[in-house]
C-alpha atoms as a PDB file:
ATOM      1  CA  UNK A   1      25.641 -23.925  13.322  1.00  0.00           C
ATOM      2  CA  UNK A   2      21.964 -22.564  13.392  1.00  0.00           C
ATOM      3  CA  UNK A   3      21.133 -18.942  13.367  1.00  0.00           C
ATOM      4  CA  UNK A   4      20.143 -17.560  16.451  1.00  0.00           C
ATOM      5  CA  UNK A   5      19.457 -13.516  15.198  1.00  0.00           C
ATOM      6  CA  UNK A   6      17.823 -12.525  13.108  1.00  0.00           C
ATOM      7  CA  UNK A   7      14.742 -15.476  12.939  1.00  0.00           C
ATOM      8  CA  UNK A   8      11.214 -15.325  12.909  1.00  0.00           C
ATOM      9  CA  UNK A   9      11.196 -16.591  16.499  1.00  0.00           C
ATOM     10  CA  UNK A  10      13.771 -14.215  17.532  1.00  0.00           C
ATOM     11  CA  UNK A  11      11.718 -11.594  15.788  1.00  0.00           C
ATOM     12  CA  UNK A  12       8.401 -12.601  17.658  1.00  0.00           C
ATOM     13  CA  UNK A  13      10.111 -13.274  20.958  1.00  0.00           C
ATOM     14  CA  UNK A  14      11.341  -9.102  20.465  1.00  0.00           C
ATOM     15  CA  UNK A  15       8.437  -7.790  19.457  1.00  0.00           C
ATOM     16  CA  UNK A  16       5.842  -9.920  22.125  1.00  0.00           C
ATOM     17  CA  UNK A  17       8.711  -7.984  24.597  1.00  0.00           C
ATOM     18  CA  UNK A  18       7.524  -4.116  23.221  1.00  0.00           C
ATOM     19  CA  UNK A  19       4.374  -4.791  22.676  1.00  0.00           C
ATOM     20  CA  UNK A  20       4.442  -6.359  26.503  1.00  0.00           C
ATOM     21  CA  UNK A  21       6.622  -3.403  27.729  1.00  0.00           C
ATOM     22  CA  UNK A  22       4.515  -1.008  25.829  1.00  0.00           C
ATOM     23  CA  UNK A  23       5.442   3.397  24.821  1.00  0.00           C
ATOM     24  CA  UNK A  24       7.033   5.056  27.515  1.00  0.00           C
ATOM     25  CA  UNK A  25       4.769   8.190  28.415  1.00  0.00           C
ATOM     26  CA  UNK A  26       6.271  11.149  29.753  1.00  0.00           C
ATOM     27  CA  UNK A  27       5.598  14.348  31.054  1.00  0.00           C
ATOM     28  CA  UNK A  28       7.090  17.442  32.695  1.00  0.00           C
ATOM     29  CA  UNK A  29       5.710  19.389  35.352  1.00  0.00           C
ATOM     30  CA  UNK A  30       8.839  21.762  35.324  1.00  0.00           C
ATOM     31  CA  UNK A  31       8.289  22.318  31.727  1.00  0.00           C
ATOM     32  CA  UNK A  32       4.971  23.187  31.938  1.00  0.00           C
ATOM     33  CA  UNK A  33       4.155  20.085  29.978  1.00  0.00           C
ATOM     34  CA  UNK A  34       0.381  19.079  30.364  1.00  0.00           C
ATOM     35  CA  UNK A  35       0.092  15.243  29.181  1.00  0.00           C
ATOM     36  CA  UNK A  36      -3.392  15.026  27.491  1.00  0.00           C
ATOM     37  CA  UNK A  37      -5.110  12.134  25.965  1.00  0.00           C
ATOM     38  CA  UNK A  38      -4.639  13.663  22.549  1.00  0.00           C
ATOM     39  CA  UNK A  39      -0.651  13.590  23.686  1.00  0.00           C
ATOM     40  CA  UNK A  40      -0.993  10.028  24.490  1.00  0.00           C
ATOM     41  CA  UNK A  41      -2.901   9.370  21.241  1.00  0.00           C
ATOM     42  CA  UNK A  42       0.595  10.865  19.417  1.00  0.00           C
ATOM     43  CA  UNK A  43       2.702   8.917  21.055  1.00  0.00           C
ATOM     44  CA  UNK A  44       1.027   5.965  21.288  1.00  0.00           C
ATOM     45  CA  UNK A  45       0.692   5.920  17.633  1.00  0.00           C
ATOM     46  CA  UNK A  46       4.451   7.381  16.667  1.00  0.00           C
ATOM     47  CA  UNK A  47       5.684   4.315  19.271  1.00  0.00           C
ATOM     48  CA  UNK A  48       3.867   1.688  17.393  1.00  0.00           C
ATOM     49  CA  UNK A  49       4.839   2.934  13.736  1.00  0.00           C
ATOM     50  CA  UNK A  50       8.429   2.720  14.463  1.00  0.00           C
ATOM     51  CA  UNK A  51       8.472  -0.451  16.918  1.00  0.00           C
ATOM     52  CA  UNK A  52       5.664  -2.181  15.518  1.00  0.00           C
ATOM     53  CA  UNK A  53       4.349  -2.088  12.646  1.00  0.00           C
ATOM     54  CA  UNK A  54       7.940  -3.256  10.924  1.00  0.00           C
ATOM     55  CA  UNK A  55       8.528  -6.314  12.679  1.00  0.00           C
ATOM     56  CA  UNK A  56       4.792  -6.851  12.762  1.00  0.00           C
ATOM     57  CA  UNK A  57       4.727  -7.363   8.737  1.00  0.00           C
ATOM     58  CA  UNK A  58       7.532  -9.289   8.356  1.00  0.00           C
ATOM     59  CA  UNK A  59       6.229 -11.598  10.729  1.00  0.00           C
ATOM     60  CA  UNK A  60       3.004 -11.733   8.845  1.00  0.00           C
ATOM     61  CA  UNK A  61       3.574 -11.336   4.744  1.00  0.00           C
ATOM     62  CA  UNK A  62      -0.142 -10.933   4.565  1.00  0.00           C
ATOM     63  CA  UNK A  63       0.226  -7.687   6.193  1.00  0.00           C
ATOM     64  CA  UNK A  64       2.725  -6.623   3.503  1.00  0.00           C
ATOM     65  CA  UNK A  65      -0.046  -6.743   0.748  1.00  0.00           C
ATOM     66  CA  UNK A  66      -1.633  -3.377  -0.286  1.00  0.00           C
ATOM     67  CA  UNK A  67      -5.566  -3.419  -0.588  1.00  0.00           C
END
């Protein structure tokens, strides 16, 4: 029987769905909350470190390398 989780393809096919989807933003206005682009900078780049980057380099061993 072939393996259907855990594959590249299954890992692509997951991660071309986040990356399409993208970080949920979210603000507020009860809170006081003020969503600046510095905030979106944050969690753009706290999504993409823990939904990203992981699948990214074990989709791509090159990316695994340390210069």
């Amino acid at each position: 029987m072939p393996k259907i989780h855990g594959t590249r393809k299954q890992l692509a096919k997951e991660l071309k769905e986040r990356l399409e989807r993208g970080p949920a933003f979210s603000s507020s206005p009860i809170s006081g909350y003020v969503f600046s682009p510095e905030e979106a900078v944050k969690q753009y780049k706290r999504w993409a470190e823990s939904w990203i980057l992981g699948p990214l380099t074990q989709l791509v061993p090159e990316l695994k390398k340390k210069d």
